[in-house]
PDB file of N, CA and C in Angstrom:
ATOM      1  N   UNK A   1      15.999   5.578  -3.703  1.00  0.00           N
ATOM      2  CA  UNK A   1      15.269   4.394  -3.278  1.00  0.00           C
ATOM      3  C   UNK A   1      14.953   3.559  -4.523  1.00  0.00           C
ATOM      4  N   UNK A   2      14.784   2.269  -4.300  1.00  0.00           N
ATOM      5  CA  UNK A   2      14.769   1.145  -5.475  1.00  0.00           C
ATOM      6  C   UNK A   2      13.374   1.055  -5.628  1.00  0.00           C
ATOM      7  N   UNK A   3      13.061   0.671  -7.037  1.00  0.00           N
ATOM      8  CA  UNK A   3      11.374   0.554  -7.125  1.00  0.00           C
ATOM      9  C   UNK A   3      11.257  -0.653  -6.583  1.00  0.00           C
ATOM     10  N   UNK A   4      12.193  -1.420  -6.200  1.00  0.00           N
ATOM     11  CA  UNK A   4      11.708  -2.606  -5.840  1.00  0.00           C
ATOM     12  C   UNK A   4      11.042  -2.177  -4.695  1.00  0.00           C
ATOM     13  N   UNK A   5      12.426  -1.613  -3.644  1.00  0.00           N
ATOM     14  CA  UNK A   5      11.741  -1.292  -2.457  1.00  0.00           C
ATOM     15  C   UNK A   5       9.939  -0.705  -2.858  1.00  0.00           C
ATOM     16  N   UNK A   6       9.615   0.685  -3.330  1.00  0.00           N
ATOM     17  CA  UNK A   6       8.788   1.273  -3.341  1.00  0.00           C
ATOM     18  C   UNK A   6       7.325   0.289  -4.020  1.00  0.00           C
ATOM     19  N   UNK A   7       7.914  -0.493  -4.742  1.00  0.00           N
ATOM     20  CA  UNK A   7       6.664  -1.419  -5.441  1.00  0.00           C
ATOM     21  C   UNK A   7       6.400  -2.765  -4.859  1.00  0.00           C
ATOM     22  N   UNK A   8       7.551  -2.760  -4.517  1.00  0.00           N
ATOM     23  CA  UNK A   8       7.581  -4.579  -4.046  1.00  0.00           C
ATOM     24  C   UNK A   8       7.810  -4.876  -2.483  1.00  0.00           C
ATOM     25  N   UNK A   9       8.815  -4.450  -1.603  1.00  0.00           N
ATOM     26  CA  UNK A   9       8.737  -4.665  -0.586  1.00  0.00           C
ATOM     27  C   UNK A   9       8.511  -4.155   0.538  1.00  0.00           C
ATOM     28  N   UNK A  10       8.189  -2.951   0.039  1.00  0.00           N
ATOM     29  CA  UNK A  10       7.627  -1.679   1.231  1.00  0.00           C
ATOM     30  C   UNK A  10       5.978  -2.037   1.750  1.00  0.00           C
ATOM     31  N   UNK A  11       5.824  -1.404   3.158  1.00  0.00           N
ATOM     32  CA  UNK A  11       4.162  -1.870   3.477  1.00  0.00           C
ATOM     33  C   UNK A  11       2.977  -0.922   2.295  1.00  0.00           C
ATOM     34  N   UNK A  12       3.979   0.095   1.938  1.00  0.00           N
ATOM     35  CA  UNK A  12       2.670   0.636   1.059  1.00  0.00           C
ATOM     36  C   UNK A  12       3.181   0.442   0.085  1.00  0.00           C
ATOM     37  N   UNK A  13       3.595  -0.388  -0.618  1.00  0.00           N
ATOM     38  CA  UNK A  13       3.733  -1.001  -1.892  1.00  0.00           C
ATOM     39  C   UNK A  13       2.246  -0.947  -2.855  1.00  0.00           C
ATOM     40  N   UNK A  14       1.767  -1.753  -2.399  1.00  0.00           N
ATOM     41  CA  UNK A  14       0.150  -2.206  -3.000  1.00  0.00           C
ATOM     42  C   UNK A  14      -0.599  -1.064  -3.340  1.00  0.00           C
ATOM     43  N   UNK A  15      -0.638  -0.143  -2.006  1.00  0.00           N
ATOM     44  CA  UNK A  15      -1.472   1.090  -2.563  1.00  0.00           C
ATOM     45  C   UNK A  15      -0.862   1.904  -3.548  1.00  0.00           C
ATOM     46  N   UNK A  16       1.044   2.248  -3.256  1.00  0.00           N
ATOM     47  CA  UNK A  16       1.400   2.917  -4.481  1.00  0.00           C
ATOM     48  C   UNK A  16       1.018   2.563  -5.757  1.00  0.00           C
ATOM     49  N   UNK A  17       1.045   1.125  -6.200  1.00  0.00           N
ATOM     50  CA  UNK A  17       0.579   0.993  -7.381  1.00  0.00           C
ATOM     51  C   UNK A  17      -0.429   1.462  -7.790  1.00  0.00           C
ATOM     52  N   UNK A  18      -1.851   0.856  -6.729  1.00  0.00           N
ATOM     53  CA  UNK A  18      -3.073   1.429  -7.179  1.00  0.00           C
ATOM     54  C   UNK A  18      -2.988   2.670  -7.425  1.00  0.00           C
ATOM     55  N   UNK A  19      -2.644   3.446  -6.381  1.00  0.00           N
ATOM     56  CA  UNK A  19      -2.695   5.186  -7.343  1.00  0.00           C
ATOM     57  C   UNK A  19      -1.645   5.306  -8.286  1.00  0.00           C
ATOM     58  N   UNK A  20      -0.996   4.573  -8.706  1.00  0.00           N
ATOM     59  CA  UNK A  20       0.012   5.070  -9.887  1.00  0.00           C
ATOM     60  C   UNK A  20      -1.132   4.181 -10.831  1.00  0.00           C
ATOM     61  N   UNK A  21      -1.801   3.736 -11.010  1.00  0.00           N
ATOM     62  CA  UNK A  21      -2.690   2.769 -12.109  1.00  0.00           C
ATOM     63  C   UNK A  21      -4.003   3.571 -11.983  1.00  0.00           C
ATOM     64  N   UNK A  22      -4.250   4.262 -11.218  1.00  0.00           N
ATOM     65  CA  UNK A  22      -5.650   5.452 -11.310  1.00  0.00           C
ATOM     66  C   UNK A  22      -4.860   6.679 -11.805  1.00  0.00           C
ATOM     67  N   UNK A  23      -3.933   6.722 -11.339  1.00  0.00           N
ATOM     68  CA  UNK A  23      -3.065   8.522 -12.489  1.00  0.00           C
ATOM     69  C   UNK A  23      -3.480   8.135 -13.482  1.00  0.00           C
ATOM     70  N   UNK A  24      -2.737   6.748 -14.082  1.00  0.00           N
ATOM     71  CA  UNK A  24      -2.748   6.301 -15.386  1.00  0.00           C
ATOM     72  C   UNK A  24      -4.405   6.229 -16.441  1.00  0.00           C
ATOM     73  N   UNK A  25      -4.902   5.737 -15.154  1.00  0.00           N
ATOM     74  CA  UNK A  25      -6.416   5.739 -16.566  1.00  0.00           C
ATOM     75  C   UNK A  25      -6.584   6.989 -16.687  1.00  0.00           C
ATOM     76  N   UNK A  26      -6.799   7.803 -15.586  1.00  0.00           N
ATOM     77  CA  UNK A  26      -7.166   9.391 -15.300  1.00  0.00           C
ATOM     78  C   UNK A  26      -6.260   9.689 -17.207  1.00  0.00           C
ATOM     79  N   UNK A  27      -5.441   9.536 -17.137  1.00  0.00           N
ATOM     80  CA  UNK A  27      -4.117  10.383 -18.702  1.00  0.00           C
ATOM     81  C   UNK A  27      -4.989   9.713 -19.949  1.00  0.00           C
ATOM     82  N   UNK A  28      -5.437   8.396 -19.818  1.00  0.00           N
ATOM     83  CA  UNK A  28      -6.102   7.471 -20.326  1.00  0.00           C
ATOM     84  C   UNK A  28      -6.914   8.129 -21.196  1.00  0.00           C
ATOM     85  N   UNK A  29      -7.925   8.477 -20.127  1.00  0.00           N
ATOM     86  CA  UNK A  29      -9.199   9.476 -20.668  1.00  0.00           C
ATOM     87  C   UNK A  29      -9.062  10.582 -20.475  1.00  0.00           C
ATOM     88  N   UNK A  30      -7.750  10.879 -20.525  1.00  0.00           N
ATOM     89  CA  UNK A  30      -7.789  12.698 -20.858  1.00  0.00           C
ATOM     90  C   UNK A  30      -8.308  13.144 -19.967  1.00  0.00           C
ATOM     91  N   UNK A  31      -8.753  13.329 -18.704  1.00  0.00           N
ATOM     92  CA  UNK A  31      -9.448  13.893 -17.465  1.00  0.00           C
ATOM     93  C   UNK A  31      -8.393  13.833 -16.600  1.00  0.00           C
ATOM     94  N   UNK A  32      -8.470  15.464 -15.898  1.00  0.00           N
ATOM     95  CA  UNK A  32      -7.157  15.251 -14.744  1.00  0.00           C
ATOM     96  C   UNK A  32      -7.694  14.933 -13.701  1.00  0.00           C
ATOM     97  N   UNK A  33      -6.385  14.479 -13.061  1.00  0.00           N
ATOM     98  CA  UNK A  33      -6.016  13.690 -12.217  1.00  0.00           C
ATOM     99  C   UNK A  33      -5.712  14.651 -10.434  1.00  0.00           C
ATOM    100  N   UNK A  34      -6.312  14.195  -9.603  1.00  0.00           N
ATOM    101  CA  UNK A  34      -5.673  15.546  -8.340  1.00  0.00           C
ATOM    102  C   UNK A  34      -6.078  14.339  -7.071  1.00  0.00           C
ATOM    103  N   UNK A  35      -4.958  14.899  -5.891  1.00  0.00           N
ATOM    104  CA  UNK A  35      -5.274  14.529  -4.895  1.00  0.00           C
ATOM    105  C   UNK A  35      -6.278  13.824  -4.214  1.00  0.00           C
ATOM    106  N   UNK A  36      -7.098  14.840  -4.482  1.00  0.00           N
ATOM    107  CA  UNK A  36      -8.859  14.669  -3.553  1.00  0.00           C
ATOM    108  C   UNK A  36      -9.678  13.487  -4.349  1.00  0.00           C
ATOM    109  N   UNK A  37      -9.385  13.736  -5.662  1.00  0.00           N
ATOM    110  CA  UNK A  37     -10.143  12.480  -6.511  1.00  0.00           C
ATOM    111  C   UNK A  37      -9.255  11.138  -5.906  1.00  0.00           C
ATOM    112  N   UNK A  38      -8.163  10.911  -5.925  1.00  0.00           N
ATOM    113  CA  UNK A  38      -7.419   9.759  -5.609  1.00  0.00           C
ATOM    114  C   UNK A  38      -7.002   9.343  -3.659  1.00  0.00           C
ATOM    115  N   UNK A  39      -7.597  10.160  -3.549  1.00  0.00           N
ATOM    116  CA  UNK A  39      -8.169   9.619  -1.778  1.00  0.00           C
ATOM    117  C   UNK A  39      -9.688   9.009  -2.090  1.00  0.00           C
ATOM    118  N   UNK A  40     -10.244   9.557  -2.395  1.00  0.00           N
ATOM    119  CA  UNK A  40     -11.701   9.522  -2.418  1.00  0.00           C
ATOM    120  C   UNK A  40     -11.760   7.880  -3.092  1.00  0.00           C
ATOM    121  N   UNK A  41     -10.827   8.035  -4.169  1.00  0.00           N
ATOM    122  CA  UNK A  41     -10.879   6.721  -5.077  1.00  0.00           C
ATOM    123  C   UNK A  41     -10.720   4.717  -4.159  1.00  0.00           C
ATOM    124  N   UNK A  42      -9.976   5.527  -3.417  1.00  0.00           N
ATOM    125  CA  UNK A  42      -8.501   4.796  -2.906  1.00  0.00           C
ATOM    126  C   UNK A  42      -9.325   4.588  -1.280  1.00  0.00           C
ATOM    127  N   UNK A  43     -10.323   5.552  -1.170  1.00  0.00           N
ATOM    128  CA  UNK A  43     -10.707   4.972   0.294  1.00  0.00           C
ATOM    129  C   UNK A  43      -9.856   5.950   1.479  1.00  0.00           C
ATOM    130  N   UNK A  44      -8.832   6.604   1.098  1.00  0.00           N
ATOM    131  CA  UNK A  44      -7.700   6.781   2.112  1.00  0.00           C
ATOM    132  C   UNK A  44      -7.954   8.381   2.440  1.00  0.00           C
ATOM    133  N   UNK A  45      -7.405   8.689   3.692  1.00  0.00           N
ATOM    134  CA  UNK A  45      -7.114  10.477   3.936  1.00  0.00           C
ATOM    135  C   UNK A  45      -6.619  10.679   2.495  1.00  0.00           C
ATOM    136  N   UNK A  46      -6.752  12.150   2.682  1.00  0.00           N
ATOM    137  CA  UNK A  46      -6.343  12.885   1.613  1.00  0.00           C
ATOM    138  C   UNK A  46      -4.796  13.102   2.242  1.00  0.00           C
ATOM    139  N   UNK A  47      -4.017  12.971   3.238  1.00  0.00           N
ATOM    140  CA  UNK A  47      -2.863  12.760   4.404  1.00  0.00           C
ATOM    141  C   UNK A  47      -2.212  11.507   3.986  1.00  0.00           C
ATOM    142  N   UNK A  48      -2.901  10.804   3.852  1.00  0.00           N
ATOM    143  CA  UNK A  48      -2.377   9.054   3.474  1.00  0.00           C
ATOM    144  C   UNK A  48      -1.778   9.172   2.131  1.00  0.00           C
ATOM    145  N   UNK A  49      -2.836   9.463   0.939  1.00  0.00           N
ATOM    146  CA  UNK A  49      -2.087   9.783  -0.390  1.00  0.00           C
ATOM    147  C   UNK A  49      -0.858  10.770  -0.410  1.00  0.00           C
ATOM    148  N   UNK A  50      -1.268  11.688   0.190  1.00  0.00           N
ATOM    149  CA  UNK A  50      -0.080  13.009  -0.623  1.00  0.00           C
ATOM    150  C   UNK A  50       1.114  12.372   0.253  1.00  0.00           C
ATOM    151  N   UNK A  51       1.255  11.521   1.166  1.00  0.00           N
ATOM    152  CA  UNK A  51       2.551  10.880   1.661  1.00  0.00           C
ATOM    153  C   UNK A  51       3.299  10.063   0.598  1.00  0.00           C
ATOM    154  N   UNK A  52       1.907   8.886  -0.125  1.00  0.00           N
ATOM    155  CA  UNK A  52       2.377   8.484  -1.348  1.00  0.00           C
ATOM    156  C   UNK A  52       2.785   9.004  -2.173  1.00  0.00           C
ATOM    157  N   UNK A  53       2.283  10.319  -2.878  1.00  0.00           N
ATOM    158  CA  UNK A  53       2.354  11.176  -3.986  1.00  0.00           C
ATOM    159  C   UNK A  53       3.504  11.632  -3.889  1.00  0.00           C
ATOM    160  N   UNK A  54       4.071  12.165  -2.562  1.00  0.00           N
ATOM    161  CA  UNK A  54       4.766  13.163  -2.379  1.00  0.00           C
ATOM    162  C   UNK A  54       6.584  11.997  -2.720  1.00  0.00           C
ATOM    163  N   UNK A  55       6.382  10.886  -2.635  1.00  0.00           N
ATOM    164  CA  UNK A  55       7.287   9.881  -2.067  1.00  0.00           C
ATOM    165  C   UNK A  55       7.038   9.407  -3.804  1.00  0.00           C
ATOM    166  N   UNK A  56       6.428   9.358  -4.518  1.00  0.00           N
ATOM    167  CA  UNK A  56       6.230   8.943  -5.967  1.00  0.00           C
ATOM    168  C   UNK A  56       6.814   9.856  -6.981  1.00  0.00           C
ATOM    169  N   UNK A  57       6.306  11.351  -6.424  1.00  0.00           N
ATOM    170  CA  UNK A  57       7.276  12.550  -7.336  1.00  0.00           C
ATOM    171  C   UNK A  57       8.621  12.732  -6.967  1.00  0.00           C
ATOM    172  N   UNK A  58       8.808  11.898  -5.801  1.00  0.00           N
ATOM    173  CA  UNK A  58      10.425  12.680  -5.549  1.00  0.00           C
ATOM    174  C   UNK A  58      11.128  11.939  -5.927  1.00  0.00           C
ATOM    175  N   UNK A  59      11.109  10.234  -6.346  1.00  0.00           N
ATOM    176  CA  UNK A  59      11.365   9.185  -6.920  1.00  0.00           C
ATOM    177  C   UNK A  59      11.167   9.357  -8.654  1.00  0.00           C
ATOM    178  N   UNK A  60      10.685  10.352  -8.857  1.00  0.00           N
ATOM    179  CA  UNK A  60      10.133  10.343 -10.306  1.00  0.00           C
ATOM    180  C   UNK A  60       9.622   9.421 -11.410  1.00  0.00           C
ATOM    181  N   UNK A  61       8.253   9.166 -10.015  1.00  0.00           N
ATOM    182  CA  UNK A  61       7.126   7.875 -10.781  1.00  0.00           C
ATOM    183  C   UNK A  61       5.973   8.714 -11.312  1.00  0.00           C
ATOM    184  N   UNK A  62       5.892  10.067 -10.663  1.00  0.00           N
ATOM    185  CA  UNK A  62       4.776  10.589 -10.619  1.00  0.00           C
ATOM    186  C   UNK A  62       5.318  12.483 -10.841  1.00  0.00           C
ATOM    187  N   UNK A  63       4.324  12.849 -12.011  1.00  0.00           N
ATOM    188  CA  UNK A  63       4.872  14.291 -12.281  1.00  0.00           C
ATOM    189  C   UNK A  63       3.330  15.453 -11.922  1.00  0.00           C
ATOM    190  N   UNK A  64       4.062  16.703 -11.283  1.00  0.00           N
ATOM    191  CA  UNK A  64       3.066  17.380 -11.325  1.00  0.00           C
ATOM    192  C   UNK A  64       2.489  18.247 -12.689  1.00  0.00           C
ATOM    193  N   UNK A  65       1.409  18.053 -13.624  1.00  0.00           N
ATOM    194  CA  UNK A  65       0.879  18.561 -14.722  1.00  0.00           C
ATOM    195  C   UNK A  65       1.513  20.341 -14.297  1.00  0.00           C
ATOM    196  N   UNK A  66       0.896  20.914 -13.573  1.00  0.00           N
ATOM    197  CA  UNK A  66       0.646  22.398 -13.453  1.00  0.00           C
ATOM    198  C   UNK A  66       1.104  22.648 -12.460  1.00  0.00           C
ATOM    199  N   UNK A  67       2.476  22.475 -12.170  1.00  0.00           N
ATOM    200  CA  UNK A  67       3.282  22.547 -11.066  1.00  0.00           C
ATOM    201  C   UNK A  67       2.483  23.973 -10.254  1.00  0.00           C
ATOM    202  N   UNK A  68       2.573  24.332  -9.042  1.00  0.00           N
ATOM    203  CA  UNK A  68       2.193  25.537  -8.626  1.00  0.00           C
ATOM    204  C   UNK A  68       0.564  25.931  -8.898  1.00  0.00           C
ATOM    205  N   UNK A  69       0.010  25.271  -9.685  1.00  0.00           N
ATOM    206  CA  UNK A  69      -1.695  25.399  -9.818  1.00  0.00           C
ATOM    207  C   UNK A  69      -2.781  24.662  -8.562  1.00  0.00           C
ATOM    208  N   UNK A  70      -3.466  24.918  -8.083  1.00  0.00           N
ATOM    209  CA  UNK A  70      -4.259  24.222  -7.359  1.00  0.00           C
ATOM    210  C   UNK A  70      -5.845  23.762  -8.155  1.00  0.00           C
ATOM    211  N   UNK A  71      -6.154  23.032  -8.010  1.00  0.00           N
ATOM    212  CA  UNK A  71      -5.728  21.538  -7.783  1.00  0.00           C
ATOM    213  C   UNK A  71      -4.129  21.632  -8.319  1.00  0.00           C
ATOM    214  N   UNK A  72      -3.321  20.666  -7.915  1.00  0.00           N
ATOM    215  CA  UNK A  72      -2.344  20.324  -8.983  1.00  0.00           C
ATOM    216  C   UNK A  72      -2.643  18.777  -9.336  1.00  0.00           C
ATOM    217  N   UNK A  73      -2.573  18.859 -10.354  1.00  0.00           N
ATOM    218  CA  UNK A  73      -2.936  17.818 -11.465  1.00  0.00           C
ATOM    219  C   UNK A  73      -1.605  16.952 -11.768  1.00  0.00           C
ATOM    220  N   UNK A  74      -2.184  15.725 -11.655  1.00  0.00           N
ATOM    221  CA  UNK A  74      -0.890  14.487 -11.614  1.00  0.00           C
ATOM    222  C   UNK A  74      -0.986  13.749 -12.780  1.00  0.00           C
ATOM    223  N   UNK A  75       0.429  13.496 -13.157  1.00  0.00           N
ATOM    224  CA  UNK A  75       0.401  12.404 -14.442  1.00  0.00           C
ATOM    225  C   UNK A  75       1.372  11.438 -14.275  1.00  0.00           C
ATOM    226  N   UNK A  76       1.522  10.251 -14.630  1.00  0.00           N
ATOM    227  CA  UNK A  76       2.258   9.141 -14.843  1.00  0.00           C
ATOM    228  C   UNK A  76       3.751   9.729 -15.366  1.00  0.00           C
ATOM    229  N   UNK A  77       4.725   9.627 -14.787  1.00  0.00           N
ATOM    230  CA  UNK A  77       6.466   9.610 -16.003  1.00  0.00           C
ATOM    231  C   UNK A  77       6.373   8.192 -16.795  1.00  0.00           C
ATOM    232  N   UNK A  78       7.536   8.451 -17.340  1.00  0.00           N
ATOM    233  CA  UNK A  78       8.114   7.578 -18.467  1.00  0.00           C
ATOM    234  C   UNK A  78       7.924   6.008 -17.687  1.00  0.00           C
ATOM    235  N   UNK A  79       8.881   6.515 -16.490  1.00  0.00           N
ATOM    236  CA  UNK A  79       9.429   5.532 -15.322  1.00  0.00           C
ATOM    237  C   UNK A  79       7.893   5.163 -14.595  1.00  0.00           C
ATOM    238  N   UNK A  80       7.156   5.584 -14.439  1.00  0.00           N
ATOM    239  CA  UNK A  80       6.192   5.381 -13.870  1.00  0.00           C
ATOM    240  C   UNK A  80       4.627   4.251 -14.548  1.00  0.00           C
ATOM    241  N   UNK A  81       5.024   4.712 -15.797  1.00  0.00           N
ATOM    242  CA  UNK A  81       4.407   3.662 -16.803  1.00  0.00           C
ATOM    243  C   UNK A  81       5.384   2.502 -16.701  1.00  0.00           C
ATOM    244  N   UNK A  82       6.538   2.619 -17.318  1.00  0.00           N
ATOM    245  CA  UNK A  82       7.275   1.409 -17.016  1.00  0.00           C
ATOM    246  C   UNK A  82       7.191   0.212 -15.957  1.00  0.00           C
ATOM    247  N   UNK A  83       6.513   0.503 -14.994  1.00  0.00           N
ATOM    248  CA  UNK A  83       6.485  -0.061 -13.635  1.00  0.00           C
ATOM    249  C   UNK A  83       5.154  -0.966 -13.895  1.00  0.00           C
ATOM    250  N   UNK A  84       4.313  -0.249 -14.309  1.00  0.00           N
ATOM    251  CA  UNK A  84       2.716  -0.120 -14.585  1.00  0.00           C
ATOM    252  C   UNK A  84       2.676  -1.409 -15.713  1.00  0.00           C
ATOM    253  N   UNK A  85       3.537  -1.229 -16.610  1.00  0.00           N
ATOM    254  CA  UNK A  85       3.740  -2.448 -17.389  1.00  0.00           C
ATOM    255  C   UNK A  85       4.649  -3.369 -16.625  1.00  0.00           C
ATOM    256  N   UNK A  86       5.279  -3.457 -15.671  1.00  0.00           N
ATOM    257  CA  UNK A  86       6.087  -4.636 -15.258  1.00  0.00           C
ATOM    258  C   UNK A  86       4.864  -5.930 -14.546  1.00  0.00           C
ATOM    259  N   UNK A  87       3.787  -4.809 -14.187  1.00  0.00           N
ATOM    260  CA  UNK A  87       2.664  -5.112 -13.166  1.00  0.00           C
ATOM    261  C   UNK A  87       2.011  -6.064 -14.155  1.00  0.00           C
ATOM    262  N   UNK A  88       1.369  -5.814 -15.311  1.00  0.00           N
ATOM    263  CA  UNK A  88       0.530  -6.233 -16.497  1.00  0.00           C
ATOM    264  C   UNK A  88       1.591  -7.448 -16.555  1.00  0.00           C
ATOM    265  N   UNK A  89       2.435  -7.501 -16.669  1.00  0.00           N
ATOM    266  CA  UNK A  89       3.113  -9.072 -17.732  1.00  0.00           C
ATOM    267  C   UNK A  89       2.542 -10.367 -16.590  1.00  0.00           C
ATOM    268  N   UNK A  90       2.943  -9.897 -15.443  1.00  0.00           N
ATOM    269  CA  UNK A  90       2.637 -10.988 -14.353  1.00  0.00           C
ATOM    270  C   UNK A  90       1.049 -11.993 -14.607  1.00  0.00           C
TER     271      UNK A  90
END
């Protein structure tokens, strides 16, 4: 899938960003990052995000810190910052 699609013309476009820009401060300040904090953040089910999340890691916007750990702890990719800065120039 194209980031366009996933950033730009999809209906959950808008929110993907926002939680890919809350991973990001979360790495920011060194404090991890999990599920439950980024529903809570975001307003949304904890059902609503991990659809995003789950659709962000498999695209590889979004990496799991401690793969197999619970919480599992989320961080920004390479590709996932990249995006994050396409957002900023605008």
């Amino acid at each position: 899938m194209s980031k366009f699609i996933l950033f730009y013309w999809s209906k959950g476009a808008e929110m993907r960003v926002k939680i890919l820009n809350e991973i990001q401060r979360c790495e920011r300040q060194e404090k991890p990052c999990y599920l439950n904090q980024l529903a809570e953040k975001m307003g949304l089910s904890h059902v609503a995000v991990k659809k995003h999340l789950d659709l962000l890691i498999e695209e590889g916007y979004v990496k799991e810190l401690n793969a197999g750990g619970k919480p599992i702890y989320l961080g920004p990719t390479r590709s996932g910052s990249d995006v994050l800065a396409e957002f900023r120039k605008k």
